[in-house]
Protein backbone atom coordinates (compact mmCIF):
# COMPACT_ATOMS: atom_id res chain seq x y z
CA UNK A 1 167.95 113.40 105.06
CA UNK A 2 170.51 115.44 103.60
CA UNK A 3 171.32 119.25 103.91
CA UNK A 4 172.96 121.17 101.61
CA UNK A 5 173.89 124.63 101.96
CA UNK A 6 177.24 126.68 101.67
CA UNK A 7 176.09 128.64 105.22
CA UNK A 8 177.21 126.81 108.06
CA UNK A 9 174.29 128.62 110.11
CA UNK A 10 171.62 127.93 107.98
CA UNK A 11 172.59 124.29 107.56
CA UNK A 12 172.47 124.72 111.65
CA UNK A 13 169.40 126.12 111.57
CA UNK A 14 167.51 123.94 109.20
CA UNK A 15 168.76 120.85 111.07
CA UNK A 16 166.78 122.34 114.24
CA UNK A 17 163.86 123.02 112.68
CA UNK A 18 163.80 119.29 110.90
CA UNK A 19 165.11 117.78 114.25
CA UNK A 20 162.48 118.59 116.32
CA UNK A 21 160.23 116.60 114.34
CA UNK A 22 160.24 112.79 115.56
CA UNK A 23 160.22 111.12 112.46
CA UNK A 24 162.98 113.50 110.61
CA UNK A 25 166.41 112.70 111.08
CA UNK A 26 169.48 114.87 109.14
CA UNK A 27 172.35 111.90 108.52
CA UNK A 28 174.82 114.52 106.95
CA UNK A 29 175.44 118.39 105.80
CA UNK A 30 177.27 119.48 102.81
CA UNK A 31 178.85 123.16 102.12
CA UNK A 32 179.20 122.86 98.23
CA UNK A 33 177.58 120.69 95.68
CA UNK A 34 180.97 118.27 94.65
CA UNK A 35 180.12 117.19 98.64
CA UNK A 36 177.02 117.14 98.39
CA UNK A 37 176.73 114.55 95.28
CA UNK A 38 179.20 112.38 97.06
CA UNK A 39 176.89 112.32 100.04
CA UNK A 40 174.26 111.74 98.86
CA UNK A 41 175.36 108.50 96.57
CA UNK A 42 177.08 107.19 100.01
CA UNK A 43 174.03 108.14 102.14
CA UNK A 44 171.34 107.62 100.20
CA UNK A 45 168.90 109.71 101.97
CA UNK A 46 165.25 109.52 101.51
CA UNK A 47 165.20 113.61 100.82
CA UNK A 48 167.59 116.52 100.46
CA UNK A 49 167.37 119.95 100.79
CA UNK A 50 169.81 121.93 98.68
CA UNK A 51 170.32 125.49 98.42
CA UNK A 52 170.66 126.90 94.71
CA UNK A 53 173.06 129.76 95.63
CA UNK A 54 176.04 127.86 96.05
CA UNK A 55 180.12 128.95 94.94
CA UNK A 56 181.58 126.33 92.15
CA UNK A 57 179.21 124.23 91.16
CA UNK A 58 175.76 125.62 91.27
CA UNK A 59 172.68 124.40 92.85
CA UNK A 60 170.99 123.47 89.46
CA UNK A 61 174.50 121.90 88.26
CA UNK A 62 174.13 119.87 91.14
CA UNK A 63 170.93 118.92 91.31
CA UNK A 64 171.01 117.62 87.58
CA UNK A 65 174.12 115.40 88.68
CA UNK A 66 171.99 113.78 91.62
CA UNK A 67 168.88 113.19 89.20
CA UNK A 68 171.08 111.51 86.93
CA UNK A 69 173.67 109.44 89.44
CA UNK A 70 170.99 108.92 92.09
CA UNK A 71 167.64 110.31 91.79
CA UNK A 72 166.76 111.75 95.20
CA UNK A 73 163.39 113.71 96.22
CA UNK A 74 165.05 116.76 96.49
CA UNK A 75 163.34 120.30 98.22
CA UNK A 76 165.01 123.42 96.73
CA UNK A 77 165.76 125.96 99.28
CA UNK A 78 165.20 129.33 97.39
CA UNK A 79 165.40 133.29 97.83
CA UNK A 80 162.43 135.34 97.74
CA UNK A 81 162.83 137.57 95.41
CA UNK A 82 161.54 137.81 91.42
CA UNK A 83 165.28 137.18 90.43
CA UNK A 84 165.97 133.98 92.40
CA UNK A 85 161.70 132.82 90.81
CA UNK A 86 163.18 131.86 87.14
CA UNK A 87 166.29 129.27 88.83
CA UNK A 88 163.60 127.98 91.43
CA UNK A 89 161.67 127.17 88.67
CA UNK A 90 164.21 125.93 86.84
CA UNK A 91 165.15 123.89 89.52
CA UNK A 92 161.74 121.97 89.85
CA UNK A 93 161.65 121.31 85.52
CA UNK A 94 164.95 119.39 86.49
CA UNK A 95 163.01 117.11 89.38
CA UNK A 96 162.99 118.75 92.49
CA UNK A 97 159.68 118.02 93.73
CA UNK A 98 159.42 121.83 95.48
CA UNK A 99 160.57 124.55 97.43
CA UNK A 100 161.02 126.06 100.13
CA UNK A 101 161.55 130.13 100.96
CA UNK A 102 164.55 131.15 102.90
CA UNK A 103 163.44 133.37 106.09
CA UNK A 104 164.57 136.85 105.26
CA UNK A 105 164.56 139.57 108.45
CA UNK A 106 162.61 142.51 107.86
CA UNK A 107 160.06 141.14 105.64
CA UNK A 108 156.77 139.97 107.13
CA UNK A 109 156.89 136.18 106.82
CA UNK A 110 156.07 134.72 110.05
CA UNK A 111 159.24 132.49 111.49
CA UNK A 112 156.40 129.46 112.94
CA UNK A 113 154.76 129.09 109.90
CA UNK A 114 158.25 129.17 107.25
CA UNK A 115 159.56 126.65 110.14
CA UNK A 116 155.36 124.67 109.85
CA UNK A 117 156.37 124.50 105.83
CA UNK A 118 159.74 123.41 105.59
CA UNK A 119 159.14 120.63 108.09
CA UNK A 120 155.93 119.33 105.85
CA UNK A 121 157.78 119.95 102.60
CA UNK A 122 160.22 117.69 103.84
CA UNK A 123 158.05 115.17 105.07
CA UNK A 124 155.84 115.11 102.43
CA UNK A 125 158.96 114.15 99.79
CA UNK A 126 160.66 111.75 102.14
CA UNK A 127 157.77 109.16 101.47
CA UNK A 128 158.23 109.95 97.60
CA UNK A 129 159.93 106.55 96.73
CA UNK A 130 160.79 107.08 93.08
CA UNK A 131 161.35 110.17 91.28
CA UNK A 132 159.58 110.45 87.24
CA UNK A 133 160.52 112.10 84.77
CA UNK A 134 159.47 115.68 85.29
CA UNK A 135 160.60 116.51 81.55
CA UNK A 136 158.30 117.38 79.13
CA UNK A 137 157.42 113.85 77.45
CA UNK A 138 158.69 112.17 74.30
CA UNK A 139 156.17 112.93 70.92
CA UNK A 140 154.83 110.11 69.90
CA UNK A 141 152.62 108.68 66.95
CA UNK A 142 148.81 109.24 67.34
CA UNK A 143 148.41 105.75 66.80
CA UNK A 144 151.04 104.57 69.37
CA UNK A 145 149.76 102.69 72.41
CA UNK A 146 150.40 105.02 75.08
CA UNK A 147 153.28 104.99 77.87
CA UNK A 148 151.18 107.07 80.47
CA UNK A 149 150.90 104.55 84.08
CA UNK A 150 147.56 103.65 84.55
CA UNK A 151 145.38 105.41 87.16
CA UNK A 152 146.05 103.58 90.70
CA UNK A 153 142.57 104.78 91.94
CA UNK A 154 139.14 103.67 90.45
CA UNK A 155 136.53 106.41 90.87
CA UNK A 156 133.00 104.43 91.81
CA UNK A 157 130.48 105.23 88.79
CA UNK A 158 132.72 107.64 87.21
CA UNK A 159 134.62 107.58 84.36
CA UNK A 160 138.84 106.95 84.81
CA UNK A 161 140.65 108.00 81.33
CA UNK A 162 144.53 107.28 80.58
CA UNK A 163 145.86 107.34 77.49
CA UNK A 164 144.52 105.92 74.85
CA UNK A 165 141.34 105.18 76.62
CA UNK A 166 137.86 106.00 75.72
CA UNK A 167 136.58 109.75 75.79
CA UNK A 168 132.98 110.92 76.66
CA UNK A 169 131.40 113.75 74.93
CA UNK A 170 131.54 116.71 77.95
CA UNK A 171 128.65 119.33 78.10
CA UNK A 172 129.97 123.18 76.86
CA UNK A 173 132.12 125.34 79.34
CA UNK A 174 133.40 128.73 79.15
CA UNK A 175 135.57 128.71 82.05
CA UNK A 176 138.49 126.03 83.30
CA UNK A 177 139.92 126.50 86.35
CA UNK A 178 142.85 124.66 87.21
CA UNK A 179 144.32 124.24 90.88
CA UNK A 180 147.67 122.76 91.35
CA UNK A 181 150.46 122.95 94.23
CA UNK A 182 153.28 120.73 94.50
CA UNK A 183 154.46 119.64 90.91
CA UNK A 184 152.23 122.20 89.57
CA UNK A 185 154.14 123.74 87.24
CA UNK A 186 154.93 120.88 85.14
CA UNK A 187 152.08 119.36 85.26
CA UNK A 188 150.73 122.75 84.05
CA UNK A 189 153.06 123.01 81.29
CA UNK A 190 151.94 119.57 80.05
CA UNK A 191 148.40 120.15 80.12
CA UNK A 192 148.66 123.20 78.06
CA UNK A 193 150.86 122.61 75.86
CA UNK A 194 148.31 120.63 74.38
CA UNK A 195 145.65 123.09 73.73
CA UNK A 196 145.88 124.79 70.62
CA UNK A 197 146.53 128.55 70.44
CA UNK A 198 142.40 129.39 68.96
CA UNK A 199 141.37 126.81 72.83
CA UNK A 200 137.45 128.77 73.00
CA UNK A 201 137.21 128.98 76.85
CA UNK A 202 139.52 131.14 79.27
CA UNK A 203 141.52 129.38 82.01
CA UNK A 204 142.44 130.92 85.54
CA UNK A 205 145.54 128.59 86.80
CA UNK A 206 145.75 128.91 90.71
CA UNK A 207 148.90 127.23 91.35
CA UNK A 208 150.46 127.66 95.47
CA UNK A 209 153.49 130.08 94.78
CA UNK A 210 154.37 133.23 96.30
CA UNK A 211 153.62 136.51 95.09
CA UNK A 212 157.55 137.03 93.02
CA UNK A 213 156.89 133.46 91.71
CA UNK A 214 153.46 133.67 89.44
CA UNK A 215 154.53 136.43 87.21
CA UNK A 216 157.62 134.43 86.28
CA UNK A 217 155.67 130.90 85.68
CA UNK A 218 152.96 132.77 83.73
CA UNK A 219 155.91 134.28 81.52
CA UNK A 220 157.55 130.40 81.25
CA UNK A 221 154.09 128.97 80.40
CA UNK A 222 153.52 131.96 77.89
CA UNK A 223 156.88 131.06 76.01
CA UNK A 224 156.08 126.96 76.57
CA UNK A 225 152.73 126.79 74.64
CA UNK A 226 150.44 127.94 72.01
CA UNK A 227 148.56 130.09 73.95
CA UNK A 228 148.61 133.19 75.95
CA UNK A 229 149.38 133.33 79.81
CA UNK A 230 149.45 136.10 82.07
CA UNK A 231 149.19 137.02 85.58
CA UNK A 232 145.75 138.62 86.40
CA UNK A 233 145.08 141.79 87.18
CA UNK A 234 142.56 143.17 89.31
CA UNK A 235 139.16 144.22 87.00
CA UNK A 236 139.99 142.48 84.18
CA UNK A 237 137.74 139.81 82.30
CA UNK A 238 138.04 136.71 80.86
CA UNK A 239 138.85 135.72 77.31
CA UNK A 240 138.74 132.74 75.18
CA UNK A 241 142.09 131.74 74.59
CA UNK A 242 143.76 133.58 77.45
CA UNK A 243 145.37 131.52 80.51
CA UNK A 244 145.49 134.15 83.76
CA UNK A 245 147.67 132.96 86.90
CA UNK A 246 146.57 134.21 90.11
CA UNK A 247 148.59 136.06 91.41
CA UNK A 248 150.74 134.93 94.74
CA UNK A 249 149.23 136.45 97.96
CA UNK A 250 146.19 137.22 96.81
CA UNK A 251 142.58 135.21 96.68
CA UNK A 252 141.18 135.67 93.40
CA UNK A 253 137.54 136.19 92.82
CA UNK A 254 134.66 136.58 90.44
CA UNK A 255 132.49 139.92 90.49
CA UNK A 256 128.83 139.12 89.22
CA UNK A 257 130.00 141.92 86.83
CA UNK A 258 132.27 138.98 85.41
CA UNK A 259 135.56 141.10 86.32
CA UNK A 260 138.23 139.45 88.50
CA UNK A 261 138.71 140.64 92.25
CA UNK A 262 142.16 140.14 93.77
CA UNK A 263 141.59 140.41 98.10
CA UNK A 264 144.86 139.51 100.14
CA UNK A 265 144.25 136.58 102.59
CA UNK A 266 143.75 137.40 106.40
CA UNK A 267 144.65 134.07 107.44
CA UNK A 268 148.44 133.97 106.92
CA UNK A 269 148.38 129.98 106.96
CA UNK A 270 146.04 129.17 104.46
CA UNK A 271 147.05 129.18 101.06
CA UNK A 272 146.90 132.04 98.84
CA UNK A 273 146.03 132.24 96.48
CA UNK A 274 143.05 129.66 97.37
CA UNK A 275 142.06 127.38 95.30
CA UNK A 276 138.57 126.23 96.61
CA UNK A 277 138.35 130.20 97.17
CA UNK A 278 138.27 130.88 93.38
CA UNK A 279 136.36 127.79 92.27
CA UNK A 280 133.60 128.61 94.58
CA UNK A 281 133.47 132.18 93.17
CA UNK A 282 133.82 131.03 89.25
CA UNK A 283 130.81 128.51 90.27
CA UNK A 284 128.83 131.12 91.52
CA UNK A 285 128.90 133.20 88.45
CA UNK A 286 129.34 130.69 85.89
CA UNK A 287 127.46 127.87 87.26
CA UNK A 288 127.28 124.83 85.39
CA UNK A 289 129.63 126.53 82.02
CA UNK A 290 132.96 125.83 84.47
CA UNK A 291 135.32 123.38 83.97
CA UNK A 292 137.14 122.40 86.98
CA UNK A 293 140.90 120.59 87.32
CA UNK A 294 142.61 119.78 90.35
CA UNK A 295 146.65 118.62 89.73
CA UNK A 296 149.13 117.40 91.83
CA UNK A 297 149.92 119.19 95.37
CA UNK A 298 149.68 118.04 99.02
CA UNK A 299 146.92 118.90 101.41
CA UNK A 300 143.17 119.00 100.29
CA UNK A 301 143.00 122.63 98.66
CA UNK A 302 140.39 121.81 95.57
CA UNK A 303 138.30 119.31 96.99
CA UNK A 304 135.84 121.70 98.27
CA UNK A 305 136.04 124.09 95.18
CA UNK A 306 135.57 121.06 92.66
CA UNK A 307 132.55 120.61 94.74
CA UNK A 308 130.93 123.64 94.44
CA UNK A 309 131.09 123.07 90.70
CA UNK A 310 130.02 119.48 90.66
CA UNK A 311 126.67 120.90 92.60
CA UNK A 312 126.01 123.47 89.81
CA UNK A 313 126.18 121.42 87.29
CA UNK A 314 129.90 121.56 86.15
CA UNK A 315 132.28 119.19 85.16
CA UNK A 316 135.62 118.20 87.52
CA UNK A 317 138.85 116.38 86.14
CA UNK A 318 141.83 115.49 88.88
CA UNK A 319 144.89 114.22 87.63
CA UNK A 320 145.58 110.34 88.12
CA UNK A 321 147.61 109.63 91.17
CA UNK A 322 150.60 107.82 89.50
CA UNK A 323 151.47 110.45 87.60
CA UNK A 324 151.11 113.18 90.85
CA UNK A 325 154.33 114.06 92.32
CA UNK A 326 151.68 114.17 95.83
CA UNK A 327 148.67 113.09 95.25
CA UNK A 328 147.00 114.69 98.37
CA UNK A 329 145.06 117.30 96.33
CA UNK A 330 143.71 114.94 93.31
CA UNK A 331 143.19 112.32 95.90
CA UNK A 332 140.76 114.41 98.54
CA UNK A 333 138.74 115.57 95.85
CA UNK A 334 138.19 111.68 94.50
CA UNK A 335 137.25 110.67 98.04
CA UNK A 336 134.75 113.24 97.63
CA UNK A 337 132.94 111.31 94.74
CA UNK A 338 132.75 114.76 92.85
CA UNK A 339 135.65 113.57 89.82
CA UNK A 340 134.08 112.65 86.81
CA UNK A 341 137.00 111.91 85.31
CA UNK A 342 140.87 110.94 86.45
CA UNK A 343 143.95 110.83 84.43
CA UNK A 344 148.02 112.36 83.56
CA UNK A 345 147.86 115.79 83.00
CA UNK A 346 148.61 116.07 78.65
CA UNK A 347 145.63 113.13 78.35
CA UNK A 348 143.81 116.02 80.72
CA UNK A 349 144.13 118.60 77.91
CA UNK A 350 143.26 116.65 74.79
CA UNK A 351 140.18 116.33 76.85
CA UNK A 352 139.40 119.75 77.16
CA UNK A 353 139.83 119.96 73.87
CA UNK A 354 137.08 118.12 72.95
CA UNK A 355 134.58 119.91 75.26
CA UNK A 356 131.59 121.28 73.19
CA UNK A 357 132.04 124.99 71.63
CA UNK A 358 129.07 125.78 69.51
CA UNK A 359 127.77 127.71 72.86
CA UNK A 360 130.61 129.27 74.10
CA UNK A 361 129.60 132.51 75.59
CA UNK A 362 132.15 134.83 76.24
């Protein structure tokens, strides 16, 4: 792999913390992005890291050169704060396939577990092999066969949809909850933008970003598609219509009251906001009127929570594997047997569309 960062000390210290994994290896280090782009067509690593606050060229500038010269998983190594959010973002709309936060003294992130992350980031894209598209796709004619790959999983006595395919009438919802992690936001942004600004059921998105992250990707998503997105607030309900992020650093919850409960997470190394956390909770309350969606991201965070609303009754979506930047999330929950149905996230949203609404409740 490949790191690129204009600090000679970080580049040090990210090279320890990737070193002392066996099966990671740094083959070079670059201090500006003309290097960088050089190195990385010579090297031809299996990942890079690059840093987005770079003098001369930028970190976006050259991350667009190496998508288009020699497409590269590439992890973004970002600030923490809201300002750096919209660039990181940015960043991953132009093919990085995530990020990674920068330690920062004096604020309370623990050095074992930033050290834990960066070294599974990294892993995790090094066995990506070839980079898609990440761009919002081409329109094409209704009657068009469709370009999306076909699933590369079959789901035993369950029904696998890709484009073009046929569609089963689904049973009312009220509420979809969608999980994503790495990837998320994209895939996000092409699932809604399909739904149509008067969509009758409410969606909570938990997607795995810190807390000065999900303001800013509800604001992008709010500007990207027909409908509104926010980040929730503590005591607020659900509407038809309305798309509410959790927000980073916080579990969020259903009160049998139907109002949203935000509760920090005690255990520093789980994600938070939880995914199988809220779908449990919306499950609970909502039994078998939820909708849940599990998208790209690694680990297994969903799997339980699409569970919970598979037992009550609800029905479960995961997005196809081929079109998954990591497909650990989508593909836990179809080990599970609890997907009804698999496929890329836009063909995802035209089939939410066609959910029942004559008894839409809220």
């Amino acid at each position: 792999m490949v790191i690129v960062d204009d600090s000679p000390f970080v580049c040090s210290l990210l090279k320890s913390h990737l070193q002392a994994a066996a099966d990671l290896r740094v083959v070079g280090t670059a201090h500006d992005g003309h290097a960088a782009i050089e190195m990385v067509k010579r090297l031809r690593p299996s990942v890079v890291t690059l840093d987005l606050e770079m003098p001369g060229i930028s970190g976006l500038e050259t991350l667009e050169k190496i998508m288009h010269e020699c497409p590269t998983p590439v992890v973004v190594v970002s600030g923490v704060s809201r300002r750096a959010a919209p660039a990181t973002l940015r960043a991953i709309e132009l093919g990085a396939v995530d990020f990674i936060l920068k330690y920062t003294p004096g604020t309370d992130t623990n050095p074992r577990i930033l050290r834990d992350e960066i070294t599974a980031k990294v892993r995790a894209a090094s066995r990506i092999k070839m980079i898609r598209s990440l761009r919002a796709p081409p329109m094409r004619h209704p009657n068009s066969p469709s370009t999306y790959p076909a699933p590369v999983v079959s789901v035993t006595q369950r029904r696998v949809v890709h484009g073009g395919g046929a569609r089963q009438p689904s049973p009312p919802g009220d509420v979809i909850v969608i999980g994503a992690s790495t990837g998320g936001p994209v895939a996000l942004r092409e699932l809604l933008a399909t739904l149509p600004a008067d969509f009758p059921a409410a969606v909570l998105i938990i997607q795995h970003m810190p807390a000065a992250f999900t303001g800013v990707l509800a604001a992008q998503l709010n500007r990207q598609t027909a409908l509104r997105v926010k980040e929730a607030e503590a005591g607020e309900r659900l509407q038809p219509g309305v798309v509410l992020v959790a927000p980073g650093g916080y579990n969020l919850r259903m009160r049998r009251d139907e109002r949203i409960e935000l509760s920090e997470s005690l255990n520093r190394s789980e994600h938070s906001p939880s995914i199988d956390v809220t779908m449990d909770s919306i499950a609970e309350v909502y039994g078998n009127r939820v909708v849940g969606v599990v998208l790209t991201g690694m680990g297994c965070d969903g799997a339980a929570g699409l569970t919970s609303i598979k037992r009550r009754g609800g029905r479960t979506y995961a997005q196809d594997l081929a079109s998954c930047v990591v497909d650990g999330m989508p593909q836990r929950a179809i080990e599970r047997g609890v997907v009804d149905y698999v496929a890329p996230p836009a063909t995802l949203g035209k089939l939410l569309q066609e959910i029942g609404t004559a008894n839409f409740l809220i």
